[in-house]
C-alpha atoms as a PDB file:
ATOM      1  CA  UNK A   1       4.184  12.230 -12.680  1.00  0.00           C
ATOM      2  CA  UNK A   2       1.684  12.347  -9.798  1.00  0.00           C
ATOM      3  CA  UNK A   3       0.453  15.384  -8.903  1.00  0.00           C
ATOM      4  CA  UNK A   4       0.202  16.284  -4.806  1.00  0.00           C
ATOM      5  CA  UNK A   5      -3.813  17.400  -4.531  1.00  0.00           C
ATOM      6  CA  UNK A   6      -3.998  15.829  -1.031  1.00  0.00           C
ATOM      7  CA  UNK A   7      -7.321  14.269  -0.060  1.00  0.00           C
ATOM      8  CA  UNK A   8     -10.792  15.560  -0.281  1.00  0.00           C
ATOM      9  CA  UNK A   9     -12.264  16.288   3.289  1.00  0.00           C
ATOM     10  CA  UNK A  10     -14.786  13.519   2.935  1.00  0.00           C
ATOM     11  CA  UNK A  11     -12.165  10.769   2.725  1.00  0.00           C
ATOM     12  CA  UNK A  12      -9.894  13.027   5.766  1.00  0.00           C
ATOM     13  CA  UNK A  13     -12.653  12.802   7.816  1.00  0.00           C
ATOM     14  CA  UNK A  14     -13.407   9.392   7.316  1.00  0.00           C
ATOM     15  CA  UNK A  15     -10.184   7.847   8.140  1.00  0.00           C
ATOM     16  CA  UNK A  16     -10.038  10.056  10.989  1.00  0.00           C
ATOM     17  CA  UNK A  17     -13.185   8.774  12.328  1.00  0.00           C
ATOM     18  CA  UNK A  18     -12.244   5.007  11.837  1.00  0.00           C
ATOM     19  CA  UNK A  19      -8.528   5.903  13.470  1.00  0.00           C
ATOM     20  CA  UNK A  20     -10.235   7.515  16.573  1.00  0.00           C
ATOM     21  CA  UNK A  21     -12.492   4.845  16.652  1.00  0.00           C
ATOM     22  CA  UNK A  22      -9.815   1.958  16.881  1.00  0.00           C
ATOM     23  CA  UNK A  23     -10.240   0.896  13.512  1.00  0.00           C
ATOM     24  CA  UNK A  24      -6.749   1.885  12.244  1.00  0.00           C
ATOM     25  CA  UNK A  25      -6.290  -1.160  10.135  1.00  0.00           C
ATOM     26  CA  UNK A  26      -9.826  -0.274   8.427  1.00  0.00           C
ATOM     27  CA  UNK A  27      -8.813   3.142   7.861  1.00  0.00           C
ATOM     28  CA  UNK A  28      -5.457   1.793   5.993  1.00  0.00           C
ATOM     29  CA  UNK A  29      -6.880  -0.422   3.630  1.00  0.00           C
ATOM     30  CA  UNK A  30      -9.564   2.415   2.872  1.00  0.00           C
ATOM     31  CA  UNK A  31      -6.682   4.667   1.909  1.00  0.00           C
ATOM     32  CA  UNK A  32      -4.624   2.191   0.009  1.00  0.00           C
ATOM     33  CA  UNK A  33      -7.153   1.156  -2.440  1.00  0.00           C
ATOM     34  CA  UNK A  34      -8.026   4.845  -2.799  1.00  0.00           C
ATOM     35  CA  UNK A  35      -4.690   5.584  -3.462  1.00  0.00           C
ATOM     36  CA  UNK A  36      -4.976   2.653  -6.031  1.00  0.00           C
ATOM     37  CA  UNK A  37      -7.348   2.959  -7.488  1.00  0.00           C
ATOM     38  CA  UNK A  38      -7.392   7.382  -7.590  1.00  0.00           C
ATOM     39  CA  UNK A  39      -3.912   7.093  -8.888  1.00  0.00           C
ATOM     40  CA  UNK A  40      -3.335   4.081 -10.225  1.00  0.00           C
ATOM     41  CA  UNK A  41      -0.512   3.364  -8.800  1.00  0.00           C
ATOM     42  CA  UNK A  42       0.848  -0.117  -7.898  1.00  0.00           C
ATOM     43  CA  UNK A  43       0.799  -1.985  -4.483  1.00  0.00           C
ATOM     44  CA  UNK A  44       4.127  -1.037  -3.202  1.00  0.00           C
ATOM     45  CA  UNK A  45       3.920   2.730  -3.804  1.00  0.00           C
ATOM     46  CA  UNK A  46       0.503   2.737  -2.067  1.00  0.00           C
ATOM     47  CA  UNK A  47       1.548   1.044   0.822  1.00  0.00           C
ATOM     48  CA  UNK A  48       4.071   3.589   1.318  1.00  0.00           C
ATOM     49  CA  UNK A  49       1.448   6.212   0.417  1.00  0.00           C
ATOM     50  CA  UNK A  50      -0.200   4.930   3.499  1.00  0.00           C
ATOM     51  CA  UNK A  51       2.134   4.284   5.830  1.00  0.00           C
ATOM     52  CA  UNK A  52       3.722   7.934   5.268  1.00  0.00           C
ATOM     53  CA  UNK A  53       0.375   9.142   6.015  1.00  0.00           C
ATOM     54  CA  UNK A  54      -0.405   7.597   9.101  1.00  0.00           C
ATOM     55  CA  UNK A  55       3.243   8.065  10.101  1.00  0.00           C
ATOM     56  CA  UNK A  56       2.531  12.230   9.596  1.00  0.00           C
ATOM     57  CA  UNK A  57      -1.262  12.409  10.870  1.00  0.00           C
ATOM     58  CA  UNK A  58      -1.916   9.738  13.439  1.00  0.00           C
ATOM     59  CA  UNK A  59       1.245   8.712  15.077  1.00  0.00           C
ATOM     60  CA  UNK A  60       0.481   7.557  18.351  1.00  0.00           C
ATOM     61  CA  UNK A  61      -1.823   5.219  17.051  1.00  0.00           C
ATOM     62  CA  UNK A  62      -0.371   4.101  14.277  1.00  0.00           C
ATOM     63  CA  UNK A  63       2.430   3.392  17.262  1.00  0.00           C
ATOM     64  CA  UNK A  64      -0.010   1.453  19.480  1.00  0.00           C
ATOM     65  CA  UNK A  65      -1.200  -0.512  16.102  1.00  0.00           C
ATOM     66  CA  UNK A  66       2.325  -1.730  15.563  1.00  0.00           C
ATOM     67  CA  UNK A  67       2.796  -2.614  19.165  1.00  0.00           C
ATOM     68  CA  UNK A  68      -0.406  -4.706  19.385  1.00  0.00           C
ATOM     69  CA  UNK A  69       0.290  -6.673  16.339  1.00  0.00           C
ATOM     70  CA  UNK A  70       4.117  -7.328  17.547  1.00  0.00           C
ATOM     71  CA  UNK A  71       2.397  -8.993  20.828  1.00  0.00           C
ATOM     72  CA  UNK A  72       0.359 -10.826  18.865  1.00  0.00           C
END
């Protein structure tokens, strides 16, 4: 069973950074291999590791990420 601890303020800050930044897609694959690597979990839970967080702290831009790559 995993354990909620939430993220140290070094790794909140630096995702926030790259987000504000426009580096969204940076930011995710930061969290998802900390996620895999912190909690060893597999590929599929940390994806949703990550989306659920961007889908609770950043919002708009995970929004505007999303948008861009369906234009694309």
């Amino acid at each position: 069973m995993v354990i909620k601890q939430g993220l140290p303020v070094e790794m909140e800050e630096l995702l926030k950074q790259l987000v504000m930044n426009g580096g969204i897609r940076m930011a995710g694959t930061v969290l998802f291999v900390y996620c895999r690597r912190m909690y060893q979990v597999d590929e599929d839970t940390a994806a949703r590791w990550m989306i659920a967080y961007f889908r609770r702290e950043f919002p708009q831009q995970l929004q505007r990420y999303q948008e861009r790559i369906a234009k694309a």
